[in-house]
ModelCIF file with pLDDT and N, C-alpha, C, O atoms, coordinates in Angstrom:
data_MODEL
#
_entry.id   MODEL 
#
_entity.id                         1 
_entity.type                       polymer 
_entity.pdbx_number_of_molecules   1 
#
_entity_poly.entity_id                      1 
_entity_poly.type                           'polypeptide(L)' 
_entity_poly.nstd_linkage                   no 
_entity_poly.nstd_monomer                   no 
_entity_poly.pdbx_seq_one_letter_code       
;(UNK)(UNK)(UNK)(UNK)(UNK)(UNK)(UNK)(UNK)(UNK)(UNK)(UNK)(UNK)(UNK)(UNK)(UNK)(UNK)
(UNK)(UNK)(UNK)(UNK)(UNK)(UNK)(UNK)(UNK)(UNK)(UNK)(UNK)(UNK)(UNK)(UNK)(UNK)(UNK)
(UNK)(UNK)(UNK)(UNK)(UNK)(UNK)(UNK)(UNK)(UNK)(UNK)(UNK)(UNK)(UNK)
;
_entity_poly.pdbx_seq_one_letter_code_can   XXXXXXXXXXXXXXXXXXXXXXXXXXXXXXXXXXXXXXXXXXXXX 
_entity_poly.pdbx_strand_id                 A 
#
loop_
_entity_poly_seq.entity_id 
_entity_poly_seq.num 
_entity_poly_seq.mon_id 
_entity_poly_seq.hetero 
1 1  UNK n 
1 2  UNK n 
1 3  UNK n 
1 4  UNK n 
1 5  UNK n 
1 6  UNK n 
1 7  UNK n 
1 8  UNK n 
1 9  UNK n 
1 10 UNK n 
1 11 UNK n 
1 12 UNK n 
1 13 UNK n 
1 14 UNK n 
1 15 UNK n 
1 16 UNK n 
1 17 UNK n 
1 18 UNK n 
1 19 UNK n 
1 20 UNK n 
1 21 UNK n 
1 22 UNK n 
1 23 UNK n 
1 24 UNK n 
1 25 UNK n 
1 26 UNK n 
1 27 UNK n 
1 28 UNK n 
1 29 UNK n 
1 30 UNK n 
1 31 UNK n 
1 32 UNK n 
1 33 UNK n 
1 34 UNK n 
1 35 UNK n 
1 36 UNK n 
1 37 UNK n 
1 38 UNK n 
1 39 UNK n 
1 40 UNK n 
1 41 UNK n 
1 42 UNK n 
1 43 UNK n 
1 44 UNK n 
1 45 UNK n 
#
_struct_asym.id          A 
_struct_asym.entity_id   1 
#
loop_
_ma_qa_metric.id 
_ma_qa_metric.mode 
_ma_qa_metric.name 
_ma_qa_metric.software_group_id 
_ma_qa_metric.type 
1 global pLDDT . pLDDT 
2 local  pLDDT . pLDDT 
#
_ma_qa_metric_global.metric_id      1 
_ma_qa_metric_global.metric_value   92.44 
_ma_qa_metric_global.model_id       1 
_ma_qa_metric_global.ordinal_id     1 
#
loop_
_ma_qa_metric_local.label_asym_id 
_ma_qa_metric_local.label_comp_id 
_ma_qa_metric_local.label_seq_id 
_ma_qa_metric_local.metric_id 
_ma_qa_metric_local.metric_value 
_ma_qa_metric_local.model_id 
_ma_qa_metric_local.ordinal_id 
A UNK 1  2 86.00 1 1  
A UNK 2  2 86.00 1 2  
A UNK 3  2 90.00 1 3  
A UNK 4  2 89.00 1 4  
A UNK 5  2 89.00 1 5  
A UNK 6  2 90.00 1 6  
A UNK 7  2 91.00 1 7  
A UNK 8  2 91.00 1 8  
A UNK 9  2 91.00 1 9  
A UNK 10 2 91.00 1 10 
A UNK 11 2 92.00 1 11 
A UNK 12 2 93.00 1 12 
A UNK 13 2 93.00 1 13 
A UNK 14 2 94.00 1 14 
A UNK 15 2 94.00 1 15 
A UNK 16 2 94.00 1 16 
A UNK 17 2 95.00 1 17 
A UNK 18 2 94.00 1 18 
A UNK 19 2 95.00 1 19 
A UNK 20 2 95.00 1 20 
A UNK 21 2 95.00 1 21 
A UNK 22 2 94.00 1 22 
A UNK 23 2 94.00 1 23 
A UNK 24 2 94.00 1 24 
A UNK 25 2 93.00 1 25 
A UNK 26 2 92.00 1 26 
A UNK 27 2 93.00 1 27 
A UNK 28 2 93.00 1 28 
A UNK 29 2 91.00 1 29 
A UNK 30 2 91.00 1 30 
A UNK 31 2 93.00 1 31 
A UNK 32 2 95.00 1 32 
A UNK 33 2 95.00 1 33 
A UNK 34 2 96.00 1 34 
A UNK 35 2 96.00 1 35 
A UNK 36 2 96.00 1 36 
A UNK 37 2 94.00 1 37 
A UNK 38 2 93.00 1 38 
A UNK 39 2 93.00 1 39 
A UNK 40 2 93.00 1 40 
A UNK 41 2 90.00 1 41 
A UNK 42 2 87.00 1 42 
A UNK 43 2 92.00 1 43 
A UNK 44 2 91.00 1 44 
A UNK 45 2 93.00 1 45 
#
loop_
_atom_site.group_PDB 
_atom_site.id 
_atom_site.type_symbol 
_atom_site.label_atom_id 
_atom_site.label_alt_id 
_atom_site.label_comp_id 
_atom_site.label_asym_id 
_atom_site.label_entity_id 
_atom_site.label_seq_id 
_atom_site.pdbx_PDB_ins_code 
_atom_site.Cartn_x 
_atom_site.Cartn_y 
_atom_site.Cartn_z 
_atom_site.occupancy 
_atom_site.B_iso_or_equiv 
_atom_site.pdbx_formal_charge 
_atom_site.auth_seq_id 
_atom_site.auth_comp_id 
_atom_site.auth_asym_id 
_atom_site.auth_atom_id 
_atom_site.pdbx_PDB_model_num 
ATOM 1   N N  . UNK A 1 1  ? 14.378 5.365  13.225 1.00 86.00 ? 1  UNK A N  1 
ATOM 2   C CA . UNK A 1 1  ? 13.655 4.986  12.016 1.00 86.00 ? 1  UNK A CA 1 
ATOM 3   C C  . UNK A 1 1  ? 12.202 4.633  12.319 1.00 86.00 ? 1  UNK A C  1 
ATOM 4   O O  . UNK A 1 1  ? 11.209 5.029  11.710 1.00 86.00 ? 1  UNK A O  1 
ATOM 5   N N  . UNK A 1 2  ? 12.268 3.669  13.559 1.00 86.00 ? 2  UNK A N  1 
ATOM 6   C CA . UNK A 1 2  ? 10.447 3.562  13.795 1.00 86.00 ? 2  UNK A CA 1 
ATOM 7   C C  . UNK A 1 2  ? 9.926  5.147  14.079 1.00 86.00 ? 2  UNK A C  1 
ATOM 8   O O  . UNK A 1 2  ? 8.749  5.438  13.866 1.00 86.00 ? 2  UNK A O  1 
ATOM 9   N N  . UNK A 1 3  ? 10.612 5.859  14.432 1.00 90.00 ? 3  UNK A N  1 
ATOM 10  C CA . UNK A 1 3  ? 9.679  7.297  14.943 1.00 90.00 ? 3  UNK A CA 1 
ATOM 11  C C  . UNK A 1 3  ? 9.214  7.843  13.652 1.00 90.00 ? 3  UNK A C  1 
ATOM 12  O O  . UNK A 1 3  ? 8.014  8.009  13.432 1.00 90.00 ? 3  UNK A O  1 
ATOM 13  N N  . UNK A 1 4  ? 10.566 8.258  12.390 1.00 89.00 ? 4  UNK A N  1 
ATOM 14  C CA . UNK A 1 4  ? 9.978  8.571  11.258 1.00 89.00 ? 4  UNK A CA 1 
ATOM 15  C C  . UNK A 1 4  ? 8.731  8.017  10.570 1.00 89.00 ? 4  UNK A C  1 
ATOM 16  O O  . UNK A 1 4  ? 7.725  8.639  10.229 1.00 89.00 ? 4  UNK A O  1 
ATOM 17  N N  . UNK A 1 5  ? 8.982  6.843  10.450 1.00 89.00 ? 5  UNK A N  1 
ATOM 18  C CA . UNK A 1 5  ? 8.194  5.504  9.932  1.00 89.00 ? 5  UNK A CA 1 
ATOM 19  C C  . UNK A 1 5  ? 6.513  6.149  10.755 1.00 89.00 ? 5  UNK A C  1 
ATOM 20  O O  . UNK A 1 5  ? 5.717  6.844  10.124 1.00 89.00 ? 5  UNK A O  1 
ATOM 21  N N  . UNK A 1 6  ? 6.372  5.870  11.702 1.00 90.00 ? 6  UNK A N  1 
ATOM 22  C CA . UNK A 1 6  ? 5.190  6.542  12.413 1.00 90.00 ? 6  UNK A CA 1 
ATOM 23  C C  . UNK A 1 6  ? 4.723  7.838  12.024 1.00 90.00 ? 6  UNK A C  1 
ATOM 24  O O  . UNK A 1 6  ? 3.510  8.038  11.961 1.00 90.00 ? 6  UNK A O  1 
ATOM 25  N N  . UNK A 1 7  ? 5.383  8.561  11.810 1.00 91.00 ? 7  UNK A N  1 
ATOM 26  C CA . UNK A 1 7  ? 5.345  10.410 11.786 1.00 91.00 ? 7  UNK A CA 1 
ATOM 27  C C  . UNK A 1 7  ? 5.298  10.645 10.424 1.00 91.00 ? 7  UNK A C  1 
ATOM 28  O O  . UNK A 1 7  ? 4.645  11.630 10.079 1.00 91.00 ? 7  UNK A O  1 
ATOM 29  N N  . UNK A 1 8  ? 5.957  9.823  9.361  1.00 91.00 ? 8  UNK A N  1 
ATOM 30  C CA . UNK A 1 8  ? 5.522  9.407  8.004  1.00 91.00 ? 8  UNK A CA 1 
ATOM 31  C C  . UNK A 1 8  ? 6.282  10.566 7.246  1.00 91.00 ? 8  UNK A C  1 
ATOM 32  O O  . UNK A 1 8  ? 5.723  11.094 6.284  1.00 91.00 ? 8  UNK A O  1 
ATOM 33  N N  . UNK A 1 9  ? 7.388  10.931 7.598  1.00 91.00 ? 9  UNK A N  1 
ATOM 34  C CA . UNK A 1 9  ? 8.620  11.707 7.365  1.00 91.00 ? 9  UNK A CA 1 
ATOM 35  C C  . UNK A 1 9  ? 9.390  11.068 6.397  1.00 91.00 ? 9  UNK A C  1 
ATOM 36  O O  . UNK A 1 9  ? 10.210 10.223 6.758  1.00 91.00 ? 9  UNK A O  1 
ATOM 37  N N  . UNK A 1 10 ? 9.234  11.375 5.099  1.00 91.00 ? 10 UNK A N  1 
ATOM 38  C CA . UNK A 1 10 ? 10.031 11.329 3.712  1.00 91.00 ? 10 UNK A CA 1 
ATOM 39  C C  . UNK A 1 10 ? 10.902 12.155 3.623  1.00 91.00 ? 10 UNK A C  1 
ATOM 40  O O  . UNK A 1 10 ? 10.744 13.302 4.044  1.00 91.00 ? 10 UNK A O  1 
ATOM 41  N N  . UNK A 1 11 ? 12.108 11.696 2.999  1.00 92.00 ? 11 UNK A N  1 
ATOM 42  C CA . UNK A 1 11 ? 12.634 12.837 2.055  1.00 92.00 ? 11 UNK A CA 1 
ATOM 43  C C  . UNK A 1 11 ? 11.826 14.204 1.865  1.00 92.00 ? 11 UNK A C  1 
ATOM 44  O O  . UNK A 1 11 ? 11.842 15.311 2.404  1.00 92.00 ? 11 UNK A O  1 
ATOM 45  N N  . UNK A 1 12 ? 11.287 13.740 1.088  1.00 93.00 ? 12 UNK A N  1 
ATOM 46  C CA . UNK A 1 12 ? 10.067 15.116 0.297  1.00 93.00 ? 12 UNK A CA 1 
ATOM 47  C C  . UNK A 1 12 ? 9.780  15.985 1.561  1.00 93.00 ? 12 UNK A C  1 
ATOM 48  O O  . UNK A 1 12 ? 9.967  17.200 1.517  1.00 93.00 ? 12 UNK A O  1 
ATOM 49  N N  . UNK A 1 13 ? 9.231  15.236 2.921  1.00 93.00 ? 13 UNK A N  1 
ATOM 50  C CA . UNK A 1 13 ? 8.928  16.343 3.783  1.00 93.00 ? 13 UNK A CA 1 
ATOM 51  C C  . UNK A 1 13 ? 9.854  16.699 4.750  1.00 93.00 ? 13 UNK A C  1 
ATOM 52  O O  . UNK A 1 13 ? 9.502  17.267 5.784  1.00 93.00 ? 13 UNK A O  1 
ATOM 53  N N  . UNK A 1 14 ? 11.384 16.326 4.428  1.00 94.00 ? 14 UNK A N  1 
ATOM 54  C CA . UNK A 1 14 ? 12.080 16.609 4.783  1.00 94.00 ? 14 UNK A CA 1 
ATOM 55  C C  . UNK A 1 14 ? 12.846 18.237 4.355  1.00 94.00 ? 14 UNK A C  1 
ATOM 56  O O  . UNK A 1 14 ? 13.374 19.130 5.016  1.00 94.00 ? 14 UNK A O  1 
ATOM 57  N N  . UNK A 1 15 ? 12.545 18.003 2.824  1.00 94.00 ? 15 UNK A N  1 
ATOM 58  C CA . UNK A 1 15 ? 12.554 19.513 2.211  1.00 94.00 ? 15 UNK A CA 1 
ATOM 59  C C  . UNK A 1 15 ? 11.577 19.944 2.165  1.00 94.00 ? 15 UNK A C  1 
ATOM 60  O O  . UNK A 1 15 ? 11.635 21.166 2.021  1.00 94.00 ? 15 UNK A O  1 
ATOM 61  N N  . UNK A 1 16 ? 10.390 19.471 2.226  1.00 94.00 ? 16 UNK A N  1 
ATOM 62  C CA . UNK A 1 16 ? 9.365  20.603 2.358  1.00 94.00 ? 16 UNK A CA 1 
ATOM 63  C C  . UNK A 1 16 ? 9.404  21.656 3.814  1.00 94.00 ? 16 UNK A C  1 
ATOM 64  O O  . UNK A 1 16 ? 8.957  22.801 3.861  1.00 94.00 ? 16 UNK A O  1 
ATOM 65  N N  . UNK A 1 17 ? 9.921  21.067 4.690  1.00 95.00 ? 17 UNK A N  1 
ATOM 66  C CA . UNK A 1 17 ? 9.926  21.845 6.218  1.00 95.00 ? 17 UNK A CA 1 
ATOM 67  C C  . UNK A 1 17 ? 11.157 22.728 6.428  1.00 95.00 ? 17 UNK A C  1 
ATOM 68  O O  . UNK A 1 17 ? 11.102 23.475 7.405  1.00 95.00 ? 17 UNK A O  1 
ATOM 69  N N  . UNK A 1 18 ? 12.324 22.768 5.627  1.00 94.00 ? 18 UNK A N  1 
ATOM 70  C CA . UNK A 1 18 ? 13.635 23.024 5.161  1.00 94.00 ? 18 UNK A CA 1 
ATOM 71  C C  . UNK A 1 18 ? 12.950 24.398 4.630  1.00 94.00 ? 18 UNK A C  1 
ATOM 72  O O  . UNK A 1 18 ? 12.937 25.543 5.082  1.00 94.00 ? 18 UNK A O  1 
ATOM 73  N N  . UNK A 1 19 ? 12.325 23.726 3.355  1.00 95.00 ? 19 UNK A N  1 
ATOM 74  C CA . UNK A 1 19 ? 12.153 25.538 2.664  1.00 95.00 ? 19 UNK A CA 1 
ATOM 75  C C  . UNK A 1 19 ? 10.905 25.953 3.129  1.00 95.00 ? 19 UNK A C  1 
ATOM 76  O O  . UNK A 1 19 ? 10.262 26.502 2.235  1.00 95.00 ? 19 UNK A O  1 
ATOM 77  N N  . UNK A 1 20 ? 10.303 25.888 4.248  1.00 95.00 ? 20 UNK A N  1 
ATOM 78  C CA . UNK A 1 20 ? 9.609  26.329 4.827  1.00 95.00 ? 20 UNK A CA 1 
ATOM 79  C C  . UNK A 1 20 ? 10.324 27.676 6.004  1.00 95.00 ? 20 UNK A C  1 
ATOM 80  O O  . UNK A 1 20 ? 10.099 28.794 6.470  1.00 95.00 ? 20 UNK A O  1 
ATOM 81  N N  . UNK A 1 21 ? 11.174 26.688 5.997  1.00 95.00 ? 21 UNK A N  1 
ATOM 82  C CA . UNK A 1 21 ? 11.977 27.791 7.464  1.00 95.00 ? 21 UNK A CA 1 
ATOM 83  C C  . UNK A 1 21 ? 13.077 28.799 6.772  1.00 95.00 ? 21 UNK A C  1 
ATOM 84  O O  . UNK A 1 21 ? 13.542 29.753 7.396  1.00 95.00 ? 21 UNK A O  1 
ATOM 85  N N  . UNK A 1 22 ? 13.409 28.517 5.547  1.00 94.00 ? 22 UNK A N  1 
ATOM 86  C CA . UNK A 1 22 ? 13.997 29.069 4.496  1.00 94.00 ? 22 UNK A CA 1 
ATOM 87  C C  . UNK A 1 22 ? 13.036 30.176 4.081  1.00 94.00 ? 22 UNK A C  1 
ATOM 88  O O  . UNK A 1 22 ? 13.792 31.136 3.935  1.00 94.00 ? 22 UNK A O  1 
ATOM 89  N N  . UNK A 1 23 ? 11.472 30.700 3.737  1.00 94.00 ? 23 UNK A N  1 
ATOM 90  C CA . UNK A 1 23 ? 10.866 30.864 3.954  1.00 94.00 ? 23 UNK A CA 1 
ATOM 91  C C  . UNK A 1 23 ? 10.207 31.893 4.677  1.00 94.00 ? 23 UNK A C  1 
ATOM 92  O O  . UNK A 1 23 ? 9.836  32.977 4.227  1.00 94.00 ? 23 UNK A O  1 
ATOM 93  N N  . UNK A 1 24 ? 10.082 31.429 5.930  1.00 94.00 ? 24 UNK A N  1 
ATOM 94  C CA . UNK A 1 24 ? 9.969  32.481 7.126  1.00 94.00 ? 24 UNK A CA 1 
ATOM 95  C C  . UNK A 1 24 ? 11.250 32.946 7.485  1.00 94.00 ? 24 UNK A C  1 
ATOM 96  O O  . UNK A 1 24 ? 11.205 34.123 7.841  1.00 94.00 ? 24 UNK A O  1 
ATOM 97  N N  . UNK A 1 25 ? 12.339 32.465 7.518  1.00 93.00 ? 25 UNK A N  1 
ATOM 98  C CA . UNK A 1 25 ? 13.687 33.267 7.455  1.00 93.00 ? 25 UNK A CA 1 
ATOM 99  C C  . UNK A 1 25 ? 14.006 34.786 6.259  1.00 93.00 ? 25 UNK A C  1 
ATOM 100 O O  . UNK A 1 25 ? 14.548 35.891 6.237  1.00 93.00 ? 25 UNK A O  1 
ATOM 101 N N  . UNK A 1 26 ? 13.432 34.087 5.635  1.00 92.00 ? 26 UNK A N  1 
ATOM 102 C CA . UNK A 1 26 ? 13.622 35.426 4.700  1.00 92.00 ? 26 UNK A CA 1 
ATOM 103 C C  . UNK A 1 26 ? 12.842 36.494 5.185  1.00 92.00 ? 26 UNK A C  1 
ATOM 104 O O  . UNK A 1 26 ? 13.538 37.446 4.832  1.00 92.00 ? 26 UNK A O  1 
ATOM 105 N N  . UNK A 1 27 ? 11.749 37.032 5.825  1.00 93.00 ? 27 UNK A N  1 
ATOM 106 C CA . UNK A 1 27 ? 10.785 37.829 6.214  1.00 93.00 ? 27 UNK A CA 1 
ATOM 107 C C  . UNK A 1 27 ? 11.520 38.574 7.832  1.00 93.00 ? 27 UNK A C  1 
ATOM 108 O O  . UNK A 1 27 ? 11.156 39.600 8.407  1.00 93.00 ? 27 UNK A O  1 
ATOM 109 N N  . UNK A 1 28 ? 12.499 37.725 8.168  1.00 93.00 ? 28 UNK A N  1 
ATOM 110 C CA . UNK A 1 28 ? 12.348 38.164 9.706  1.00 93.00 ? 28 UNK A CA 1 
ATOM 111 C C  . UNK A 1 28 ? 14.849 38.300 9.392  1.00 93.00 ? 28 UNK A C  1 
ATOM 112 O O  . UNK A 1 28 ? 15.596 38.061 8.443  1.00 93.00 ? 28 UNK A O  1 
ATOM 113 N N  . UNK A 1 29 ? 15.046 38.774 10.781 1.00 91.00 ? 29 UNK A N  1 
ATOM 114 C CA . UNK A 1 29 ? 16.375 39.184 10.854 1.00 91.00 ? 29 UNK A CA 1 
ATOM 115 C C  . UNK A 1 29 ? 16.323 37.547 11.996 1.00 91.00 ? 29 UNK A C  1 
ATOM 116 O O  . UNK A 1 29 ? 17.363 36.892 11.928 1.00 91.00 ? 29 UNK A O  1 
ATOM 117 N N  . UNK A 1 30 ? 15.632 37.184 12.586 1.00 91.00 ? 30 UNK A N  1 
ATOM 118 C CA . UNK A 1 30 ? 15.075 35.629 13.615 1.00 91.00 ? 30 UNK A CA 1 
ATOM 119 C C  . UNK A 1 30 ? 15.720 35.063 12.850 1.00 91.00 ? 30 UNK A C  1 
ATOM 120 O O  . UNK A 1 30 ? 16.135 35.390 11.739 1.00 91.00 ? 30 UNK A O  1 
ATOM 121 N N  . UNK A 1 31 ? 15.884 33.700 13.743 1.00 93.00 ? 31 UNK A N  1 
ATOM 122 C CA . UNK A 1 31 ? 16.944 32.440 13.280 1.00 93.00 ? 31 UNK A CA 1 
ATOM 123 C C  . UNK A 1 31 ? 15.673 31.291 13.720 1.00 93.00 ? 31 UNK A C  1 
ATOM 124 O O  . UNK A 1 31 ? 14.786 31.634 14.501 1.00 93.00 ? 31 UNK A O  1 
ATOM 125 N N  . UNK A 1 32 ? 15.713 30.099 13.198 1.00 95.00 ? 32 UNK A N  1 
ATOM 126 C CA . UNK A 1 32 ? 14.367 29.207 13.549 1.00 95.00 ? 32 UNK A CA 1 
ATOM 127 C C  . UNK A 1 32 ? 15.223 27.966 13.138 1.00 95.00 ? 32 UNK A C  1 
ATOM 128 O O  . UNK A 1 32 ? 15.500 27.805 11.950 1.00 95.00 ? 32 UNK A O  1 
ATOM 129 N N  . UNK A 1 33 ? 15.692 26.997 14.186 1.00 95.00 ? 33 UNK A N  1 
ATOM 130 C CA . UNK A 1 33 ? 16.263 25.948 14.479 1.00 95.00 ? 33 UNK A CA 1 
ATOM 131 C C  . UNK A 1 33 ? 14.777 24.585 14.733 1.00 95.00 ? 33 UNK A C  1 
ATOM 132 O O  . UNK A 1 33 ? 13.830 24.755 15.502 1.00 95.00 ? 33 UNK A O  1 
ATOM 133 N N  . UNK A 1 34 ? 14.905 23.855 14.216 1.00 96.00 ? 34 UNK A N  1 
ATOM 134 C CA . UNK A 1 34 ? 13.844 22.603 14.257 1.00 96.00 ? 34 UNK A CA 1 
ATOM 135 C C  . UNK A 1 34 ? 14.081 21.240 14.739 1.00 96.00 ? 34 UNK A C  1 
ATOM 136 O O  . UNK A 1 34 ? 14.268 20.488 13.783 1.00 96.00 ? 34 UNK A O  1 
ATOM 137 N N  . UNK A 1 35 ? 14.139 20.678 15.812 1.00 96.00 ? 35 UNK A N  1 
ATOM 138 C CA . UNK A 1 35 ? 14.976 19.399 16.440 1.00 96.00 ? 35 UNK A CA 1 
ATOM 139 C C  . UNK A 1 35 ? 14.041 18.775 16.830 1.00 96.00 ? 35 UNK A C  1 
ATOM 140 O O  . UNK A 1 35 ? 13.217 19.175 17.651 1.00 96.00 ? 35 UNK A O  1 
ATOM 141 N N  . UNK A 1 36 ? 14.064 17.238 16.041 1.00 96.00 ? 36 UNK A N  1 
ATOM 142 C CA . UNK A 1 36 ? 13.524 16.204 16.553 1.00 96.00 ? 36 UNK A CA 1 
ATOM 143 C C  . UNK A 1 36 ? 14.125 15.216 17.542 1.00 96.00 ? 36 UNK A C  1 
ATOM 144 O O  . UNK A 1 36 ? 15.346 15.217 17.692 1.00 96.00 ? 36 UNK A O  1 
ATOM 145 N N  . UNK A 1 37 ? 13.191 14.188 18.378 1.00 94.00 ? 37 UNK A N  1 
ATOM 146 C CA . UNK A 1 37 ? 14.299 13.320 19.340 1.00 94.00 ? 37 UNK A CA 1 
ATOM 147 C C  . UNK A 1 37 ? 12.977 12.206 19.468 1.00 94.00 ? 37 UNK A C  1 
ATOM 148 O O  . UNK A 1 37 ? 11.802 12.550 19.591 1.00 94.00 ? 37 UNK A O  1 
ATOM 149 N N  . UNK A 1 38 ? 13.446 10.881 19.412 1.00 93.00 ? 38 UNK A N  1 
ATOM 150 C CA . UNK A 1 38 ? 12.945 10.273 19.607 1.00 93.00 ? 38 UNK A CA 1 
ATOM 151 C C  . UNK A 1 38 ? 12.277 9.634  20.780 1.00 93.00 ? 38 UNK A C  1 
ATOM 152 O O  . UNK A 1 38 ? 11.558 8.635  20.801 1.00 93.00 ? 38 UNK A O  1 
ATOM 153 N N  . UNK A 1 39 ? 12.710 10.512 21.876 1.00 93.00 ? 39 UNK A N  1 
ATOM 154 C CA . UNK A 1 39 ? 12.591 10.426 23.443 1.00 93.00 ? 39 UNK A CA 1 
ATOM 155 C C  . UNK A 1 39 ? 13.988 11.517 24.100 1.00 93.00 ? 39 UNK A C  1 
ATOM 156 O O  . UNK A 1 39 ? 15.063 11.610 23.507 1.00 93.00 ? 39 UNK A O  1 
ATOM 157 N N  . UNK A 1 40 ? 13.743 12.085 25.102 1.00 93.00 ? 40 UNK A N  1 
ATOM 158 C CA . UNK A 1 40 ? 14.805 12.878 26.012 1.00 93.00 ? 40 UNK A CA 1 
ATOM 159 C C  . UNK A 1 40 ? 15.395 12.621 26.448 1.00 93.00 ? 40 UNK A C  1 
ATOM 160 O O  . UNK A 1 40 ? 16.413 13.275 26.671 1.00 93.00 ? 40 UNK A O  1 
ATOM 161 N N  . UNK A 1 41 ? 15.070 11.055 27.032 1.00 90.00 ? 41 UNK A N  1 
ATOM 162 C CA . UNK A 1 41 ? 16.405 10.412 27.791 1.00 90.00 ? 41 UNK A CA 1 
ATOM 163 C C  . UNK A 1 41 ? 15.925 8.996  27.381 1.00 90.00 ? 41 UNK A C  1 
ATOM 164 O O  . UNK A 1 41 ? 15.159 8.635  26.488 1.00 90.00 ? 41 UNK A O  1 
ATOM 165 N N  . UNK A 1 42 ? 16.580 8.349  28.266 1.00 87.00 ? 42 UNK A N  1 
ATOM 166 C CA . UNK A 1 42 ? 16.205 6.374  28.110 1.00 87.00 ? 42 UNK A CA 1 
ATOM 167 C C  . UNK A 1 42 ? 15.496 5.911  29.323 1.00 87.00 ? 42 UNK A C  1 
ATOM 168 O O  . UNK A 1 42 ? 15.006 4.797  29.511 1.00 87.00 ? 42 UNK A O  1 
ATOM 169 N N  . UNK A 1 43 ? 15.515 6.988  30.164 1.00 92.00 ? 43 UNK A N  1 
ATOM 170 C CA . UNK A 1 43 ? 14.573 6.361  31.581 1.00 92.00 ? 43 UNK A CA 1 
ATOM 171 C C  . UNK A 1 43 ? 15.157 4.741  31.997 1.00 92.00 ? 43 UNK A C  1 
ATOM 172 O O  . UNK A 1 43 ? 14.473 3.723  31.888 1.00 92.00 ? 43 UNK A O  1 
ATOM 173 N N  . UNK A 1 44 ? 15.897 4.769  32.254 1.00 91.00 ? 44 UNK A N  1 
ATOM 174 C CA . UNK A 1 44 ? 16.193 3.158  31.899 1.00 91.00 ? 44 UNK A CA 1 
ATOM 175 C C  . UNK A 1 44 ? 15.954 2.776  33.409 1.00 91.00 ? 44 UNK A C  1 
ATOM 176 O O  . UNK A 1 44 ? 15.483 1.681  33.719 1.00 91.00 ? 44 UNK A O  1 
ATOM 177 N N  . UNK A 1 45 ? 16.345 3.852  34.445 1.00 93.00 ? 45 UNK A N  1 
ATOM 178 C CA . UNK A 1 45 ? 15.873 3.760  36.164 1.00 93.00 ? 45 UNK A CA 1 
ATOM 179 C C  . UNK A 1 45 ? 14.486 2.957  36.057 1.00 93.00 ? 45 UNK A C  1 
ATOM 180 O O  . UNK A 1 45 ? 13.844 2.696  37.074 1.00 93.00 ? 45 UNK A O  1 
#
């Protein structure tokens, strides 16, 4: 939630990036997967 909160990720631009790839999917036979992470690991070493 703090990462969204920072990055300023609503709802709204949650579907706006949705039918975006909805979108460029339609134009191509390509598949376009979008993954956020708030960090890769925990480094905790």
């Amino acid at each position: 939630q703090t990462m969204l909160k920072k990055l300023k990720l609503s709802n709204a631009e949650f579907d706006r990036i949705a039918d975006a790839v909805a979108k460029a999917e339609s134009k191509t036979t390509g598949e376009i997967k979008i993954v956020l992470a708030p960090e890769s690991a925990h480094y905790a070493f």
